[in-house]
C-alpha atoms as a PDB file:
ATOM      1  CA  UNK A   1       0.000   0.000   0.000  1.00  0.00           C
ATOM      2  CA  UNK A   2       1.080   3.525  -0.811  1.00  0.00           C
ATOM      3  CA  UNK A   3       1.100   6.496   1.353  1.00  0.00           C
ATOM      4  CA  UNK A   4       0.346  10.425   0.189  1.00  0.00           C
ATOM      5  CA  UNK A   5       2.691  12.602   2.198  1.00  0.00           C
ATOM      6  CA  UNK A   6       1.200  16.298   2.218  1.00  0.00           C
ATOM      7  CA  UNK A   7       3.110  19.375   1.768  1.00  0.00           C
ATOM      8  CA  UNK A   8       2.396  22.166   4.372  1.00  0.00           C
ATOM      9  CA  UNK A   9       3.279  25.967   3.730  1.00  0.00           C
ATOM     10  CA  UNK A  10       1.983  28.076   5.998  1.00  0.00           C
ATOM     11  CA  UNK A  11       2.080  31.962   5.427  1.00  0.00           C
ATOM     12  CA  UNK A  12       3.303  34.193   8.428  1.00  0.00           C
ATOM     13  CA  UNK A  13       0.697  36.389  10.311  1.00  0.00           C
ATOM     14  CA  UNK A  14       0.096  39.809   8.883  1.00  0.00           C
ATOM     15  CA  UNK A  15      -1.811  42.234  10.510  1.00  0.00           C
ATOM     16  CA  UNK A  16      -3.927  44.588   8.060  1.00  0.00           C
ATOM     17  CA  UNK A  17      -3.287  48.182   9.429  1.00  0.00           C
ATOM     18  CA  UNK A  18      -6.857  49.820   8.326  1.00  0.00           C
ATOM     19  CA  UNK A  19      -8.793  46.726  10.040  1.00  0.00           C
ATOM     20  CA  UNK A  20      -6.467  45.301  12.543  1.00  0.00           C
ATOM     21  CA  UNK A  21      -7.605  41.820  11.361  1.00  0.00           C
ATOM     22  CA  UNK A  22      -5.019  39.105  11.303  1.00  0.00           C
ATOM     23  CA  UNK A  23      -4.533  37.444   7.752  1.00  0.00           C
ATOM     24  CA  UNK A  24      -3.477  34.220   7.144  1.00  0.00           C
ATOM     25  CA  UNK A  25      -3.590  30.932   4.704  1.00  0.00           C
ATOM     26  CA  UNK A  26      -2.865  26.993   5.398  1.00  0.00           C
ATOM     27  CA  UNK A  27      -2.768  24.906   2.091  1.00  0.00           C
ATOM     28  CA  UNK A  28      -1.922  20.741   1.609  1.00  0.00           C
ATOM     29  CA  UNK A  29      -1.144  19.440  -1.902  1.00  0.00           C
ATOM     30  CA  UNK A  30      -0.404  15.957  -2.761  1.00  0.00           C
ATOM     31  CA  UNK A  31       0.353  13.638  -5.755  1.00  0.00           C
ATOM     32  CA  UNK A  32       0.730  10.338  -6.568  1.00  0.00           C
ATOM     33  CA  UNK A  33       1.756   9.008  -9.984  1.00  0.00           C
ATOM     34  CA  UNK A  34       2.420   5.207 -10.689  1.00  0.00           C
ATOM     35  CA  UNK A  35       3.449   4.063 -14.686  1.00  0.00           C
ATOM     36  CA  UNK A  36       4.109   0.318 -16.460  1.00  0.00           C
ATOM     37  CA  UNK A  37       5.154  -0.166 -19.990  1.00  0.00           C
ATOM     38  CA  UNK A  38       5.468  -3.911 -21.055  1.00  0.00           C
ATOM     39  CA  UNK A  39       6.198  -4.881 -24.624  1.00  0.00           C
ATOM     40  CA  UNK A  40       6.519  -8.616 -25.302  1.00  0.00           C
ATOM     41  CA  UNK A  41       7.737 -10.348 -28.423  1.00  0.00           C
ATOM     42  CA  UNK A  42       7.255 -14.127 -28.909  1.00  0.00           C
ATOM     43  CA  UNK A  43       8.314 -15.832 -32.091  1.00  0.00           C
ATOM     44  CA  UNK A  44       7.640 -19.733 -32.345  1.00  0.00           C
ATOM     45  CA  UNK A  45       8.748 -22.020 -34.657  1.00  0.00           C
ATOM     46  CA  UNK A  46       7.028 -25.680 -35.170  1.00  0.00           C
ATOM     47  CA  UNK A  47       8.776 -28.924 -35.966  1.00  0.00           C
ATOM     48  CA  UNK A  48       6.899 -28.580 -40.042  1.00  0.00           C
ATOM     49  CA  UNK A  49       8.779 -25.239 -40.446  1.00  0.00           C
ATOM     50  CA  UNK A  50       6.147 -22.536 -39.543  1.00  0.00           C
ATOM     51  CA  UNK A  51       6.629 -19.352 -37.783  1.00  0.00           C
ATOM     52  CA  UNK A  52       4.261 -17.745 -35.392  1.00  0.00           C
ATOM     53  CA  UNK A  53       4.990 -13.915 -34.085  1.00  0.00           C
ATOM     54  CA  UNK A  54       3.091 -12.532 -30.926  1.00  0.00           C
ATOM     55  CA  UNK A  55       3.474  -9.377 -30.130  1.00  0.00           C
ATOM     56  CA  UNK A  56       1.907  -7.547 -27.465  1.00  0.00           C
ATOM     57  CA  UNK A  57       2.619  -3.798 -26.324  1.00  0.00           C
ATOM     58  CA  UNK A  58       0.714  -2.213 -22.433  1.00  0.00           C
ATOM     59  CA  UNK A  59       0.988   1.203 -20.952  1.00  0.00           C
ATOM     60  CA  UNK A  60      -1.065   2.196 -17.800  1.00  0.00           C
ATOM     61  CA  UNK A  61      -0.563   5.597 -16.516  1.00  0.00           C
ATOM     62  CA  UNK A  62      -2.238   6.992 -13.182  1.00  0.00           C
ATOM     63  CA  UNK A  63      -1.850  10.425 -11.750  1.00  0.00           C
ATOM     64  CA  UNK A  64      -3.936  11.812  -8.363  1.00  0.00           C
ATOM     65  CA  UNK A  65      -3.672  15.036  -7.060  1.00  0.00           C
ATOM     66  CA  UNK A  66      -5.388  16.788  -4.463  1.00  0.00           C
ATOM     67  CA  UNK A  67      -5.268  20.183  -3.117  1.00  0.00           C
ATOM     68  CA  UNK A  68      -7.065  21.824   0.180  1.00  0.00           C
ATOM     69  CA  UNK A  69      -6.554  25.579   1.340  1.00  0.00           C
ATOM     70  CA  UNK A  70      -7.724  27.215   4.504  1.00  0.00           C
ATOM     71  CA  UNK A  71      -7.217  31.077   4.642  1.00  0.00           C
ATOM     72  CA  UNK A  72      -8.721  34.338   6.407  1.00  0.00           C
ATOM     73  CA  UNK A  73      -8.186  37.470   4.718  1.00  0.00           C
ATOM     74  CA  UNK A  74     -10.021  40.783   5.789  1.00  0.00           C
ATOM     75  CA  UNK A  75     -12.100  38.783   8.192  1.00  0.00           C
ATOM     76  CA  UNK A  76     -13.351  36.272   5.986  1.00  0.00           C
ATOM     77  CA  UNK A  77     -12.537  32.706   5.721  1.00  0.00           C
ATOM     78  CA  UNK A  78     -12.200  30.988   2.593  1.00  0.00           C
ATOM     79  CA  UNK A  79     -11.570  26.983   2.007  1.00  0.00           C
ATOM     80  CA  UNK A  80     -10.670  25.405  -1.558  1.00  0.00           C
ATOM     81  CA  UNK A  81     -10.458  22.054  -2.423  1.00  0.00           C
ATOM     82  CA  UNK A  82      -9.339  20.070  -5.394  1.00  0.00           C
ATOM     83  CA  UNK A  83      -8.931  16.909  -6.611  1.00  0.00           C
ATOM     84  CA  UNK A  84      -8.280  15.019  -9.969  1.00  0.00           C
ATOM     85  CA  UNK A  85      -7.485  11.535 -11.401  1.00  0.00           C
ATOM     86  CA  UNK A  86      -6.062  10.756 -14.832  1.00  0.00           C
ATOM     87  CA  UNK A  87      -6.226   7.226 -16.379  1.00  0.00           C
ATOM     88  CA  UNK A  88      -4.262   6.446 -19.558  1.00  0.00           C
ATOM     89  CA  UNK A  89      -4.612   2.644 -20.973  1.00  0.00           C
ATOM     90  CA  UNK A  90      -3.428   1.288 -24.383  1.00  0.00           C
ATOM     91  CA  UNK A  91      -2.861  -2.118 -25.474  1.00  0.00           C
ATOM     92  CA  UNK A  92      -1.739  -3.748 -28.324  1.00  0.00           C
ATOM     93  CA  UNK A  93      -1.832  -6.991 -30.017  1.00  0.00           C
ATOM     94  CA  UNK A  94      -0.445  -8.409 -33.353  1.00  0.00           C
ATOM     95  CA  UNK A  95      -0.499 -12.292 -34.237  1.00  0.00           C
ATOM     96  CA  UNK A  96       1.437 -13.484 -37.372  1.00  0.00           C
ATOM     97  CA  UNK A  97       1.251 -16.646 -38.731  1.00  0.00           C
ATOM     98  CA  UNK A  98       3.129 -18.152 -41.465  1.00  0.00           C
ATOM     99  CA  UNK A  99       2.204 -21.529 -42.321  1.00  0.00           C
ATOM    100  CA  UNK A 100      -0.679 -23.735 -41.324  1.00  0.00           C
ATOM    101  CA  UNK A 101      -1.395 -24.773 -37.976  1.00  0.00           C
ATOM    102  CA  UNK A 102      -2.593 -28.028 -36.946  1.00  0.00           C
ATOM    103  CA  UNK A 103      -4.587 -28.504 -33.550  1.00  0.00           C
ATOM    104  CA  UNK A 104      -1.221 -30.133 -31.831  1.00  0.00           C
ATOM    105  CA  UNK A 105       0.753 -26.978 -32.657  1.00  0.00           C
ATOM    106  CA  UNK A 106      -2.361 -24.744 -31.691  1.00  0.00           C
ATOM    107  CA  UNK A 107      -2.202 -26.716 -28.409  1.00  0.00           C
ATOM    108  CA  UNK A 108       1.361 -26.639 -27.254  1.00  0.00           C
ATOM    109  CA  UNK A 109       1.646 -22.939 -28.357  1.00  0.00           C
ATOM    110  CA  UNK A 110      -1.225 -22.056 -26.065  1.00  0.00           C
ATOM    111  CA  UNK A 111       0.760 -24.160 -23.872  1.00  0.00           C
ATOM    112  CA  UNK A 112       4.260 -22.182 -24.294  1.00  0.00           C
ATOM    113  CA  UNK A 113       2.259 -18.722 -24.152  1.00  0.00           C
ATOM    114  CA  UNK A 114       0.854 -19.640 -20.972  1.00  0.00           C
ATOM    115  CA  UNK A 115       3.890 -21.222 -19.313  1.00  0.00           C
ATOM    116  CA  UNK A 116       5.845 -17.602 -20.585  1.00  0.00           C
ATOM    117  CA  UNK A 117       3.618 -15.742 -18.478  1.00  0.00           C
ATOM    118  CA  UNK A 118       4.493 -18.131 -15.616  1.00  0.00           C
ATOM    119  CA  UNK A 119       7.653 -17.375 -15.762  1.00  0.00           C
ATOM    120  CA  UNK A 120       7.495 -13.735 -16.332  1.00  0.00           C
ATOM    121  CA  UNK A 121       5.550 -13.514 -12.910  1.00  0.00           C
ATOM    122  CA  UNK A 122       8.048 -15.505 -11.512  1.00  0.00           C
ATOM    123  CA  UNK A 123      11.017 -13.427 -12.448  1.00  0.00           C
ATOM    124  CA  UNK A 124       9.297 -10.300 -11.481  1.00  0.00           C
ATOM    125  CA  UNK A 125       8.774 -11.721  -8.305  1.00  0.00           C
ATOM    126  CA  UNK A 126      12.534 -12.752  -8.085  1.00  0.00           C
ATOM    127  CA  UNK A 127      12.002 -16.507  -7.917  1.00  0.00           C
ATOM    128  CA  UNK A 128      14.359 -17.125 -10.623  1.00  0.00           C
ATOM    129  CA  UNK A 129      15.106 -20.634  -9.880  1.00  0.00           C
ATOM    130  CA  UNK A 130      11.194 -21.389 -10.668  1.00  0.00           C
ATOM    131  CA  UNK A 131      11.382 -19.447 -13.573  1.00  0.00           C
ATOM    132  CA  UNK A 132      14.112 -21.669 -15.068  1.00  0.00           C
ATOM    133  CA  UNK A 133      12.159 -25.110 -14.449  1.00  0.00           C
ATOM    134  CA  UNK A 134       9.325 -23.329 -16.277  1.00  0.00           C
ATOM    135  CA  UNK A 135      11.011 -22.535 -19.137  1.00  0.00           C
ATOM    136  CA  UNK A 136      12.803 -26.365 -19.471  1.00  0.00           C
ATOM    137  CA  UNK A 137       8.740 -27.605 -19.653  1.00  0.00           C
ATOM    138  CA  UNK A 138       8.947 -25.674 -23.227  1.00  0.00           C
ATOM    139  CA  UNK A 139      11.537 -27.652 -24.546  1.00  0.00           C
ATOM    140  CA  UNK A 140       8.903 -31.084 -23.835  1.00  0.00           C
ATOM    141  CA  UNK A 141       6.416 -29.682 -26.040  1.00  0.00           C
ATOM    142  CA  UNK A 142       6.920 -31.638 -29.265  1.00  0.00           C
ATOM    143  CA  UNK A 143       5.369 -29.991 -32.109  1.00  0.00           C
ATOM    144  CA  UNK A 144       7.691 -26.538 -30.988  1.00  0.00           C
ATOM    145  CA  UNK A 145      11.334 -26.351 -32.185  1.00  0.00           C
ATOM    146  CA  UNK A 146      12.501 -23.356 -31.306  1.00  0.00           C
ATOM    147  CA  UNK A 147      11.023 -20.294 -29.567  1.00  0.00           C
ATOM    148  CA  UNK A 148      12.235 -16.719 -28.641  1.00  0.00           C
ATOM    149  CA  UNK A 149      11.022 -14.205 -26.342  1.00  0.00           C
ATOM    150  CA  UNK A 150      11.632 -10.762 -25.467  1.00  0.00           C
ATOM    151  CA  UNK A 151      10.275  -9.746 -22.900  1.00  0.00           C
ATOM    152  CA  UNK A 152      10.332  -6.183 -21.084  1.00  0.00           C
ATOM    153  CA  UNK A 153       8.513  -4.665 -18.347  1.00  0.00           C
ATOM    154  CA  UNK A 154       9.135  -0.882 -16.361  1.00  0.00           C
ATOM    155  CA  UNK A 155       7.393   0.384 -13.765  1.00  0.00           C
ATOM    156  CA  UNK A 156       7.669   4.027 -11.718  1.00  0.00           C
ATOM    157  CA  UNK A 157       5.542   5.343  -8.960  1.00  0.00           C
ATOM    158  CA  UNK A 158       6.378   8.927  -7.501  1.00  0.00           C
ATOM    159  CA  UNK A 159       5.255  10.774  -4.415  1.00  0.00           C
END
Protein backbone atom coordinates (compact mmCIF):
# COMPACT_ATOMS: atom_id res chain seq x y z
CA UNK A 1 0.00 0.00 0.00
CA UNK A 2 1.08 3.53 -0.81
CA UNK A 3 1.10 6.50 1.35
CA UNK A 4 0.35 10.42 0.19
CA UNK A 5 2.69 12.60 2.20
CA UNK A 6 1.20 16.30 2.22
CA UNK A 7 3.11 19.38 1.77
CA UNK A 8 2.40 22.17 4.37
CA UNK A 9 3.28 25.97 3.73
CA UNK A 10 1.98 28.08 6.00
CA UNK A 11 2.08 31.96 5.43
CA UNK A 12 3.30 34.19 8.43
CA UNK A 13 0.70 36.39 10.31
CA UNK A 14 0.10 39.81 8.88
CA UNK A 15 -1.81 42.23 10.51
CA UNK A 16 -3.93 44.59 8.06
CA UNK A 17 -3.29 48.18 9.43
CA UNK A 18 -6.86 49.82 8.33
CA UNK A 19 -8.79 46.73 10.04
CA UNK A 20 -6.47 45.30 12.54
CA UNK A 21 -7.60 41.82 11.36
CA UNK A 22 -5.02 39.11 11.30
CA UNK A 23 -4.53 37.44 7.75
CA UNK A 24 -3.48 34.22 7.14
CA UNK A 25 -3.59 30.93 4.70
CA UNK A 26 -2.86 26.99 5.40
CA UNK A 27 -2.77 24.91 2.09
CA UNK A 28 -1.92 20.74 1.61
CA UNK A 29 -1.14 19.44 -1.90
CA UNK A 30 -0.40 15.96 -2.76
CA UNK A 31 0.35 13.64 -5.75
CA UNK A 32 0.73 10.34 -6.57
CA UNK A 33 1.76 9.01 -9.98
CA UNK A 34 2.42 5.21 -10.69
CA UNK A 35 3.45 4.06 -14.69
CA UNK A 36 4.11 0.32 -16.46
CA UNK A 37 5.15 -0.17 -19.99
CA UNK A 38 5.47 -3.91 -21.06
CA UNK A 39 6.20 -4.88 -24.62
CA UNK A 40 6.52 -8.62 -25.30
CA UNK A 41 7.74 -10.35 -28.42
CA UNK A 42 7.26 -14.13 -28.91
CA UNK A 43 8.31 -15.83 -32.09
CA UNK A 44 7.64 -19.73 -32.35
CA UNK A 45 8.75 -22.02 -34.66
CA UNK A 46 7.03 -25.68 -35.17
CA UNK A 47 8.78 -28.92 -35.97
CA UNK A 48 6.90 -28.58 -40.04
CA UNK A 49 8.78 -25.24 -40.45
CA UNK A 50 6.15 -22.54 -39.54
CA UNK A 51 6.63 -19.35 -37.78
CA UNK A 52 4.26 -17.75 -35.39
CA UNK A 53 4.99 -13.91 -34.09
CA UNK A 54 3.09 -12.53 -30.93
CA UNK A 55 3.47 -9.38 -30.13
CA UNK A 56 1.91 -7.55 -27.47
CA UNK A 57 2.62 -3.80 -26.32
CA UNK A 58 0.71 -2.21 -22.43
CA UNK A 59 0.99 1.20 -20.95
CA UNK A 60 -1.07 2.20 -17.80
CA UNK A 61 -0.56 5.60 -16.52
CA UNK A 62 -2.24 6.99 -13.18
CA UNK A 63 -1.85 10.42 -11.75
CA UNK A 64 -3.94 11.81 -8.36
CA UNK A 65 -3.67 15.04 -7.06
CA UNK A 66 -5.39 16.79 -4.46
CA UNK A 67 -5.27 20.18 -3.12
CA UNK A 68 -7.06 21.82 0.18
CA UNK A 69 -6.55 25.58 1.34
CA UNK A 70 -7.72 27.22 4.50
CA UNK A 71 -7.22 31.08 4.64
CA UNK A 72 -8.72 34.34 6.41
CA UNK A 73 -8.19 37.47 4.72
CA UNK A 74 -10.02 40.78 5.79
CA UNK A 75 -12.10 38.78 8.19
CA UNK A 76 -13.35 36.27 5.99
CA UNK A 77 -12.54 32.71 5.72
CA UNK A 78 -12.20 30.99 2.59
CA UNK A 79 -11.57 26.98 2.01
CA UNK A 80 -10.67 25.41 -1.56
CA UNK A 81 -10.46 22.05 -2.42
CA UNK A 82 -9.34 20.07 -5.39
CA UNK A 83 -8.93 16.91 -6.61
CA UNK A 84 -8.28 15.02 -9.97
CA UNK A 85 -7.48 11.53 -11.40
CA UNK A 86 -6.06 10.76 -14.83
CA UNK A 87 -6.23 7.23 -16.38
CA UNK A 88 -4.26 6.45 -19.56
CA UNK A 89 -4.61 2.64 -20.97
CA UNK A 90 -3.43 1.29 -24.38
CA UNK A 91 -2.86 -2.12 -25.47
CA UNK A 92 -1.74 -3.75 -28.32
CA UNK A 93 -1.83 -6.99 -30.02
CA UNK A 94 -0.44 -8.41 -33.35
CA UNK A 95 -0.50 -12.29 -34.24
CA UNK A 96 1.44 -13.48 -37.37
CA UNK A 97 1.25 -16.65 -38.73
CA UNK A 98 3.13 -18.15 -41.47
CA UNK A 99 2.20 -21.53 -42.32
CA UNK A 100 -0.68 -23.74 -41.32
CA UNK A 101 -1.40 -24.77 -37.98
CA UNK A 102 -2.59 -28.03 -36.95
CA UNK A 103 -4.59 -28.50 -33.55
CA UNK A 104 -1.22 -30.13 -31.83
CA UNK A 105 0.75 -26.98 -32.66
CA UNK A 106 -2.36 -24.74 -31.69
CA UNK A 107 -2.20 -26.72 -28.41
CA UNK A 108 1.36 -26.64 -27.25
CA UNK A 109 1.65 -22.94 -28.36
CA UNK A 110 -1.23 -22.06 -26.06
CA UNK A 111 0.76 -24.16 -23.87
CA UNK A 112 4.26 -22.18 -24.29
CA UNK A 113 2.26 -18.72 -24.15
CA UNK A 114 0.85 -19.64 -20.97
CA UNK A 115 3.89 -21.22 -19.31
CA UNK A 116 5.85 -17.60 -20.58
CA UNK A 117 3.62 -15.74 -18.48
CA UNK A 118 4.49 -18.13 -15.62
CA UNK A 119 7.65 -17.37 -15.76
CA UNK A 120 7.50 -13.73 -16.33
CA UNK A 121 5.55 -13.51 -12.91
CA UNK A 122 8.05 -15.51 -11.51
CA UNK A 123 11.02 -13.43 -12.45
CA UNK A 124 9.30 -10.30 -11.48
CA UNK A 125 8.77 -11.72 -8.31
CA UNK A 126 12.53 -12.75 -8.09
CA UNK A 127 12.00 -16.51 -7.92
CA UNK A 128 14.36 -17.12 -10.62
CA UNK A 129 15.11 -20.63 -9.88
CA UNK A 130 11.19 -21.39 -10.67
CA UNK A 131 11.38 -19.45 -13.57
CA UNK A 132 14.11 -21.67 -15.07
CA UNK A 133 12.16 -25.11 -14.45
CA UNK A 134 9.32 -23.33 -16.28
CA UNK A 135 11.01 -22.54 -19.14
CA UNK A 136 12.80 -26.36 -19.47
CA UNK A 137 8.74 -27.61 -19.65
CA UNK A 138 8.95 -25.67 -23.23
CA UNK A 139 11.54 -27.65 -24.55
CA UNK A 140 8.90 -31.08 -23.83
CA UNK A 141 6.42 -29.68 -26.04
CA UNK A 142 6.92 -31.64 -29.26
CA UNK A 143 5.37 -29.99 -32.11
CA UNK A 144 7.69 -26.54 -30.99
CA UNK A 145 11.33 -26.35 -32.18
CA UNK A 146 12.50 -23.36 -31.31
CA UNK A 147 11.02 -20.29 -29.57
CA UNK A 148 12.23 -16.72 -28.64
CA UNK A 149 11.02 -14.21 -26.34
CA UNK A 150 11.63 -10.76 -25.47
CA UNK A 151 10.27 -9.75 -22.90
CA UNK A 152 10.33 -6.18 -21.08
CA UNK A 153 8.51 -4.66 -18.35
CA UNK A 154 9.13 -0.88 -16.36
CA UNK A 155 7.39 0.38 -13.76
CA UNK A 156 7.67 4.03 -11.72
CA UNK A 157 5.54 5.34 -8.96
CA UNK A 158 6.38 8.93 -7.50
CA UNK A 159 5.26 10.77 -4.42
Amino acid sequence: MYSIAPSHSISPAQTSLDTGATNYSISQSAQFTTSHHQNTDITIFTAEGDKVTLSSTSQFQATCATYNSFARTKGEFTWSRGQSLDLNISRELSILVDGDLDKQELKDINKAIKTIEKIMRDFLSGDIGNAVAKALRISKLESISSLEADLQFEQSISF
